[in-house]
N, C-alpha and C. Protein backbone atom coordinates (compact mmCIF):
# COMPACT_ATOMS: atom_id res chain seq x y z
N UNK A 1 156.37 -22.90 -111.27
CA UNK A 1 155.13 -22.32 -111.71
C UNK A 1 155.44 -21.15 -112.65
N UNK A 2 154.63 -21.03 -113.98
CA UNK A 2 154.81 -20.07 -114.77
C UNK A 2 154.38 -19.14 -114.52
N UNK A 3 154.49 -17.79 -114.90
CA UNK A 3 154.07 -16.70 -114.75
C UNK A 3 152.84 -16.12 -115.66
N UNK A 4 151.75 -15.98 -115.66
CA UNK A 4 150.50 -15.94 -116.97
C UNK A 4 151.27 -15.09 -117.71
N UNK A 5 151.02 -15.00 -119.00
CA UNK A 5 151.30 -13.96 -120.04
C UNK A 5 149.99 -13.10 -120.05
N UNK A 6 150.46 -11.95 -120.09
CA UNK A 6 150.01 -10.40 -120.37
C UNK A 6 148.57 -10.85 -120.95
N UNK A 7 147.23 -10.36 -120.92
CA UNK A 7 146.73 -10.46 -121.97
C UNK A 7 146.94 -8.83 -123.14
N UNK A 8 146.21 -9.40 -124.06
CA UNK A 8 146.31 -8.52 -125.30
C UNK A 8 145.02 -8.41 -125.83
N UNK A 9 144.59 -6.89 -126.43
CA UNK A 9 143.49 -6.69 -126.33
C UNK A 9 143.58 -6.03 -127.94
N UNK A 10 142.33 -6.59 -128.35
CA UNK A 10 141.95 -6.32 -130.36
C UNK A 10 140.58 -5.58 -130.22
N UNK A 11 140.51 -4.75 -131.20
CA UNK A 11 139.48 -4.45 -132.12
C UNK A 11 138.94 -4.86 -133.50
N UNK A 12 138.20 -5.56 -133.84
CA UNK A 12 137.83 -5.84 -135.09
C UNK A 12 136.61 -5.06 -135.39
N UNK A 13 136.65 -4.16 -136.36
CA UNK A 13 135.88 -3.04 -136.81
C UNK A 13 135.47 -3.52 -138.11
N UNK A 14 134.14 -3.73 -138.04
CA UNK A 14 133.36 -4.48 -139.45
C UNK A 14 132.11 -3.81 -139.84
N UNK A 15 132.11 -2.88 -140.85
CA UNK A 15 130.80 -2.44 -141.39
C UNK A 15 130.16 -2.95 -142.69
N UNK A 16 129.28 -3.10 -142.53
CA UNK A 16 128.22 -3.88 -143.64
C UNK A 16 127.39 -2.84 -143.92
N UNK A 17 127.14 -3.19 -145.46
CA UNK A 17 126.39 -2.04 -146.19
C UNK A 17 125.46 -3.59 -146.93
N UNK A 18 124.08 -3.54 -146.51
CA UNK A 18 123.15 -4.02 -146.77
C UNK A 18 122.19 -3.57 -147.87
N UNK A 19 121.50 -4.29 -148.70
CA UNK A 19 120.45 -4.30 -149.41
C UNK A 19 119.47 -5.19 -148.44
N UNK A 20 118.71 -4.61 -148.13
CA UNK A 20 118.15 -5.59 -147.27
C UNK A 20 117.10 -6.17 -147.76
N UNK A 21 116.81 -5.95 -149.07
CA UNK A 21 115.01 -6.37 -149.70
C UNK A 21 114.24 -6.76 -148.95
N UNK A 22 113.51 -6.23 -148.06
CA UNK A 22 112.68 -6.56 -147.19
C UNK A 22 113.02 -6.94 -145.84
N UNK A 23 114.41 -7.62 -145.83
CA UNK A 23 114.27 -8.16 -144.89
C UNK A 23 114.19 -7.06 -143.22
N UNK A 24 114.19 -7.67 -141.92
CA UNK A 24 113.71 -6.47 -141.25
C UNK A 24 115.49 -6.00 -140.93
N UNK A 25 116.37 -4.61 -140.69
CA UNK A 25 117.23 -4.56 -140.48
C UNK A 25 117.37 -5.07 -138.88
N UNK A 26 116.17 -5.93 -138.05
CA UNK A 26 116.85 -6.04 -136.29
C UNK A 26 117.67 -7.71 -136.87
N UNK A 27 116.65 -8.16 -137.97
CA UNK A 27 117.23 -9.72 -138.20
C UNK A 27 118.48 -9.60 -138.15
N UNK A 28 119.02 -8.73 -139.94
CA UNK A 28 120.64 -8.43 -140.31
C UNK A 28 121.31 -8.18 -138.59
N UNK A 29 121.13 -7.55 -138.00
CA UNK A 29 122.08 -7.17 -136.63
C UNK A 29 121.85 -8.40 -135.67
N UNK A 30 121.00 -8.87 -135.37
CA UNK A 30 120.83 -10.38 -134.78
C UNK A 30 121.55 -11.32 -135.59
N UNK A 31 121.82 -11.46 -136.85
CA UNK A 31 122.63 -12.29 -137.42
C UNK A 31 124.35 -12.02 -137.01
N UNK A 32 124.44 -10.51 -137.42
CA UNK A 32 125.91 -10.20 -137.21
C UNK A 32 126.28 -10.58 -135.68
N UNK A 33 125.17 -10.37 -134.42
CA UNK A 33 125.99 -10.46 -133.25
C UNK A 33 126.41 -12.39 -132.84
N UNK A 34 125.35 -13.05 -133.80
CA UNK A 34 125.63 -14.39 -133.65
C UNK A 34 126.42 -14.62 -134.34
N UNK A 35 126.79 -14.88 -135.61
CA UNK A 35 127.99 -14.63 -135.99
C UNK A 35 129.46 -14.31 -135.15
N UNK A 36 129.54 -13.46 -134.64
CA UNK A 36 130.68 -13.37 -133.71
C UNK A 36 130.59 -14.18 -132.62
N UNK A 37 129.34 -14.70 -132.14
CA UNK A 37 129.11 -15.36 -130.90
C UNK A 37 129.68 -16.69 -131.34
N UNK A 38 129.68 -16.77 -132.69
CA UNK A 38 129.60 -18.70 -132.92
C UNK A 38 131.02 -18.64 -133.37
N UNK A 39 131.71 -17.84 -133.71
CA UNK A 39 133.45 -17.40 -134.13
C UNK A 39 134.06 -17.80 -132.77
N UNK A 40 133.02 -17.16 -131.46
CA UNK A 40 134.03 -17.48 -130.55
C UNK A 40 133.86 -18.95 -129.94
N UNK A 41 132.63 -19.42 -129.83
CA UNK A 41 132.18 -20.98 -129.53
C UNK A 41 132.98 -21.50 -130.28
N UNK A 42 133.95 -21.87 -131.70
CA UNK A 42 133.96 -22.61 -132.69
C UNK A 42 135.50 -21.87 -132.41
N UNK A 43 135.66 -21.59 -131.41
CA UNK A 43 137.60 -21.24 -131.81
C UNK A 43 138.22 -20.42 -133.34
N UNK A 44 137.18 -19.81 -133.64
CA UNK A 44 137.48 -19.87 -134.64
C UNK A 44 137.94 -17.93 -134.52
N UNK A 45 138.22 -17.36 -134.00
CA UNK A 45 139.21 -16.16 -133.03
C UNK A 45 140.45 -16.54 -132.74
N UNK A 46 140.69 -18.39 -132.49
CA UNK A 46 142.23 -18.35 -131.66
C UNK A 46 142.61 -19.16 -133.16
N UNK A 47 141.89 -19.83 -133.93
CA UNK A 47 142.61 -20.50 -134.73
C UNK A 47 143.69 -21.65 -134.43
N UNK A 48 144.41 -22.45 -134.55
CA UNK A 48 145.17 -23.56 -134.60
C UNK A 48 146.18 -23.02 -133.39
N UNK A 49 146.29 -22.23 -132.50
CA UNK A 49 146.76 -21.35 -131.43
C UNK A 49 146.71 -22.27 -130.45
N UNK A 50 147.40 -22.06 -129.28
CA UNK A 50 147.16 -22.34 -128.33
C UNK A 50 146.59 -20.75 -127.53
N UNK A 51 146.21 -19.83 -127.75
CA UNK A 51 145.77 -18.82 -127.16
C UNK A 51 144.21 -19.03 -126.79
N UNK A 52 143.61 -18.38 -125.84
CA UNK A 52 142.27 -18.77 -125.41
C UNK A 52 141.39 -17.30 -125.00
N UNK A 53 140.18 -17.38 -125.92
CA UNK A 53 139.82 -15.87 -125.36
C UNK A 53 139.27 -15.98 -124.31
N UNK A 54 140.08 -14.85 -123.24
CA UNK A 54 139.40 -14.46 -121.84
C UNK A 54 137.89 -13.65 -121.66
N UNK A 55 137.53 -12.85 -122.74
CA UNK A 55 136.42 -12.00 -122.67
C UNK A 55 135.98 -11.62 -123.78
N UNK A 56 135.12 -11.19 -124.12
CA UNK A 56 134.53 -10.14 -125.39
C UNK A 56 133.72 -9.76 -125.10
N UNK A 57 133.08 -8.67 -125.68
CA UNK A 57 131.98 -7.74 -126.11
C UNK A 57 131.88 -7.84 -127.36
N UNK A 58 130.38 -7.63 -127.79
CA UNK A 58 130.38 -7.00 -129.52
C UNK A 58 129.05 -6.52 -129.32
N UNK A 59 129.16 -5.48 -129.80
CA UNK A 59 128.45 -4.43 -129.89
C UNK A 59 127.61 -4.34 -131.45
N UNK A 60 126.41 -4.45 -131.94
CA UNK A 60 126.16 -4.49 -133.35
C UNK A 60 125.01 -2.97 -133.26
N UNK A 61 125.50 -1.83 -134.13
CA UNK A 61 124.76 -0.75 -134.09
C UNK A 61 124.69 -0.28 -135.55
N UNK A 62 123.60 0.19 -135.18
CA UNK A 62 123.34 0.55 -136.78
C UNK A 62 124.47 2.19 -137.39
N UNK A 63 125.19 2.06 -138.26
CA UNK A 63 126.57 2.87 -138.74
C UNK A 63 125.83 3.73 -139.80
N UNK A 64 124.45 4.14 -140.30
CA UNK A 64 124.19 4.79 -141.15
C UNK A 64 124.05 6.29 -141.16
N UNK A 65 124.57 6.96 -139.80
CA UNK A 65 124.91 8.12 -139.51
C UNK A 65 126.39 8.39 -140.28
N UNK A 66 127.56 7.31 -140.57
CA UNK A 66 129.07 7.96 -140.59
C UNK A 66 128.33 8.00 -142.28
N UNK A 67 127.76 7.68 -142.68
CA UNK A 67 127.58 8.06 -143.92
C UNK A 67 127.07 9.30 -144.39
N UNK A 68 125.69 9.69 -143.55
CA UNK A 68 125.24 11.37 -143.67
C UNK A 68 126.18 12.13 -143.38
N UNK A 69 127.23 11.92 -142.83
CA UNK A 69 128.04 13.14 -141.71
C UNK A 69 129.10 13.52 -142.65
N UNK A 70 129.24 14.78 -142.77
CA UNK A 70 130.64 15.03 -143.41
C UNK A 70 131.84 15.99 -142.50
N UNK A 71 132.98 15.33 -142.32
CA UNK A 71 133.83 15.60 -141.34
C UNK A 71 133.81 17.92 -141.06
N UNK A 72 133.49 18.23 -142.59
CA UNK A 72 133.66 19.61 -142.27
C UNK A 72 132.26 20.75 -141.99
N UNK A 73 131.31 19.78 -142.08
CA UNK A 73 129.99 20.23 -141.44
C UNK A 73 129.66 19.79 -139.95
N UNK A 74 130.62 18.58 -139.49
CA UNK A 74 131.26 18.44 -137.96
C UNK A 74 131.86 19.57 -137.45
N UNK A 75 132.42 20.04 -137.67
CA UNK A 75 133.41 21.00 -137.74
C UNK A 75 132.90 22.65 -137.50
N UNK A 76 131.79 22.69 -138.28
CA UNK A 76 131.63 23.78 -138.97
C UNK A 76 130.43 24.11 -137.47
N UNK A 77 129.84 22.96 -137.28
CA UNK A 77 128.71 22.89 -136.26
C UNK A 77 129.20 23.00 -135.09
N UNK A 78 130.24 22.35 -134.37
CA UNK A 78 130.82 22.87 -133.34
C UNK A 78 131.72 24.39 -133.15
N UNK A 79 131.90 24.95 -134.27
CA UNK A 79 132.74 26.37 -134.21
C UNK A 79 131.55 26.62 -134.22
N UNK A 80 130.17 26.86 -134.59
CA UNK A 80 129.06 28.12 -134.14
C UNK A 80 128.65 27.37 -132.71
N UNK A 81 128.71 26.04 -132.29
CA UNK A 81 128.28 26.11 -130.82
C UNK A 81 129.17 26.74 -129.94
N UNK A 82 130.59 26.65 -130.25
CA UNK A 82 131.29 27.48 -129.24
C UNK A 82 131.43 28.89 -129.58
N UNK A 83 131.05 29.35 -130.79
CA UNK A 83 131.07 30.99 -130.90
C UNK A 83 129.54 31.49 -130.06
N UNK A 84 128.43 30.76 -130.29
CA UNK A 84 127.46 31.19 -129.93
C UNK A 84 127.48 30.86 -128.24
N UNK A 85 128.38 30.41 -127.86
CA UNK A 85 128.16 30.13 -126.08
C UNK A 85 127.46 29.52 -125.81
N UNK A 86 126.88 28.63 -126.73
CA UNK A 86 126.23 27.07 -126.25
C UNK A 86 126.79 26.09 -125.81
N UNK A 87 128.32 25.80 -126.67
CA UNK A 87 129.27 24.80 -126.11
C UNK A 87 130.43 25.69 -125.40
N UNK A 88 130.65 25.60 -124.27
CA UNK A 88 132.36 26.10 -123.71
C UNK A 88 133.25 25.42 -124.09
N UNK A 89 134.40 26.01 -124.11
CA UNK A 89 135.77 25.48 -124.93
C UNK A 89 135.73 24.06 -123.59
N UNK A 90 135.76 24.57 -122.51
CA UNK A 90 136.33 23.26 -121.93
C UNK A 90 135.60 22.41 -122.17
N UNK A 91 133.46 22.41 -121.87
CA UNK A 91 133.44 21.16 -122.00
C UNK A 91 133.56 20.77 -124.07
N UNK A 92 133.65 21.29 -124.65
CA UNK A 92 134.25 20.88 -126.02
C UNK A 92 135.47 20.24 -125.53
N UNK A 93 136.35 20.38 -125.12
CA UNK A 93 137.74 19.43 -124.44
C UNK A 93 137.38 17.96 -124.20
N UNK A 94 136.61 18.46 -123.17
CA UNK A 94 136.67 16.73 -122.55
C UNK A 94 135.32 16.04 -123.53
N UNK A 95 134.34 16.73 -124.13
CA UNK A 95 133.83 16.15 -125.04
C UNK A 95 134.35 15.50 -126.04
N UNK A 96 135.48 15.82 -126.52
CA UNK A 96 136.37 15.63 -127.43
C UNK A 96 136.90 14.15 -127.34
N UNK A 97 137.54 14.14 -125.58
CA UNK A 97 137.96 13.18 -125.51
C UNK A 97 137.35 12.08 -125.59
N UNK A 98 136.35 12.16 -124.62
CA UNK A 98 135.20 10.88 -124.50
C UNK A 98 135.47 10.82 -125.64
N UNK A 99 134.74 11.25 -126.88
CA UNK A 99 134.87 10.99 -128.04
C UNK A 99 135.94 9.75 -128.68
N UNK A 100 136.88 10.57 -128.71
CA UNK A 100 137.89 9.55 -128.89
C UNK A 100 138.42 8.35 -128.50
N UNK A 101 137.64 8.22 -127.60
CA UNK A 101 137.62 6.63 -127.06
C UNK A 101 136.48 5.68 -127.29
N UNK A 102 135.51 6.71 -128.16
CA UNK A 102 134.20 6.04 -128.77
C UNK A 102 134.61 5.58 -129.69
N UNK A 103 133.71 4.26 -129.98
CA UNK A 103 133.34 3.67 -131.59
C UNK A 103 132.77 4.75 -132.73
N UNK A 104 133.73 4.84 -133.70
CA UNK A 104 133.52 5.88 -134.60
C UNK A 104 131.70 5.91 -135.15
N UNK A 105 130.85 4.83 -135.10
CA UNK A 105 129.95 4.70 -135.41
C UNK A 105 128.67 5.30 -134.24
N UNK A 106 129.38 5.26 -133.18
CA UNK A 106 128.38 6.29 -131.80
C UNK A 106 128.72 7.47 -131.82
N UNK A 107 130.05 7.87 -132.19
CA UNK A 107 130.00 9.47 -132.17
C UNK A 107 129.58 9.78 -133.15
N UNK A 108 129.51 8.78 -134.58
CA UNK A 108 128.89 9.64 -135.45
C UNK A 108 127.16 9.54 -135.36
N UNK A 109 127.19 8.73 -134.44
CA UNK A 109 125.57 8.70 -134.33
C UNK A 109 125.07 10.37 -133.43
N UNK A 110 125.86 10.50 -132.14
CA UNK A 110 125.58 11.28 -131.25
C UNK A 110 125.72 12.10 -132.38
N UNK A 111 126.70 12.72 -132.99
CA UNK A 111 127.03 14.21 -133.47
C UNK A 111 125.50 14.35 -134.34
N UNK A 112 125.62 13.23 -135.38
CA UNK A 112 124.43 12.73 -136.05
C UNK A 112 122.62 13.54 -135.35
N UNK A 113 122.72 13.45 -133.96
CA UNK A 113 121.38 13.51 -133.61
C UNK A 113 121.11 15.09 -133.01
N UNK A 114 122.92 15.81 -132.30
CA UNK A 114 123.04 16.94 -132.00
C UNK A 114 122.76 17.45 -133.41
N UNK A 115 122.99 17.18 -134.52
CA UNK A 115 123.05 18.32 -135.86
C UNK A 115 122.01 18.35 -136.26
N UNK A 116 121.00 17.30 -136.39
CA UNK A 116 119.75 16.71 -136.82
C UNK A 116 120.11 16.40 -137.83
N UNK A 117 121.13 15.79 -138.52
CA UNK A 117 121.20 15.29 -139.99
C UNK A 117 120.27 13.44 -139.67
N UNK A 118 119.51 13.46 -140.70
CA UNK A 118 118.75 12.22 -141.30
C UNK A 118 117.15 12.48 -140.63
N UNK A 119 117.47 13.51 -139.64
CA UNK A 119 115.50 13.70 -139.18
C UNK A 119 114.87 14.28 -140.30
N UNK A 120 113.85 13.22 -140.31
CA UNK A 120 112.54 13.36 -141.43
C UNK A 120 111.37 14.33 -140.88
């Protein structure tokens, strides 16, 4: 009896920049999550492989926050929350981290909604 091999775990990070002429943007994101759904029905992830995917997620969110955000007005906004004693250094720490284990497109959403950049 063989021993299973390890699995191995990917990220595929795909942003789309739409013209959407009308169309509604929930369609475009209902398209993208089927799309990946029918990649994985259709083998088309393992390719001519003998490898077999065990699991996925896909996540389709709207990314039009990493575009308002500029890395040094990030920056600039968390040094007055922790000068002003709104944010403490520690939880800035472990905020940090979570962070970093986020999809660059949710933290830039969260930071996005703490700063109010794009409210009309």
């Amino acid at each position: 009896m063989s021993k299973p091999s390890p699995l191995v775990d990917f990220r595929l990070a795909l942003t789309v920049s739409y013209n959407p002429n009308d169309t509604d943007p929930a369609a475009l994101q209902s398209n993208l999550a089927g799309l990946v759904d029918y990649a994985v029905e259709t083998g088309q992830l393992t390719g001519d492989t003998a490898a077999e995917v065990e699991d996925y997620k896909c996540q389709v969110e709207r990314a039009d926050a990493l575009r308002e955000l500029d890395p040094s007005d990030v920056e600039a906004f968390l040094s007055d929350q922790v000068e002003s004693g709104a944010l403490s250094i520690e939880c800035l720490i472990s905020t940090m981290v979570r962070f970093g284990f986020e999809d660059p497109a949710k933290f830039a959403g969260e930071m996005a909604e703490r700063m109010g950049v794009g409210r009309e």
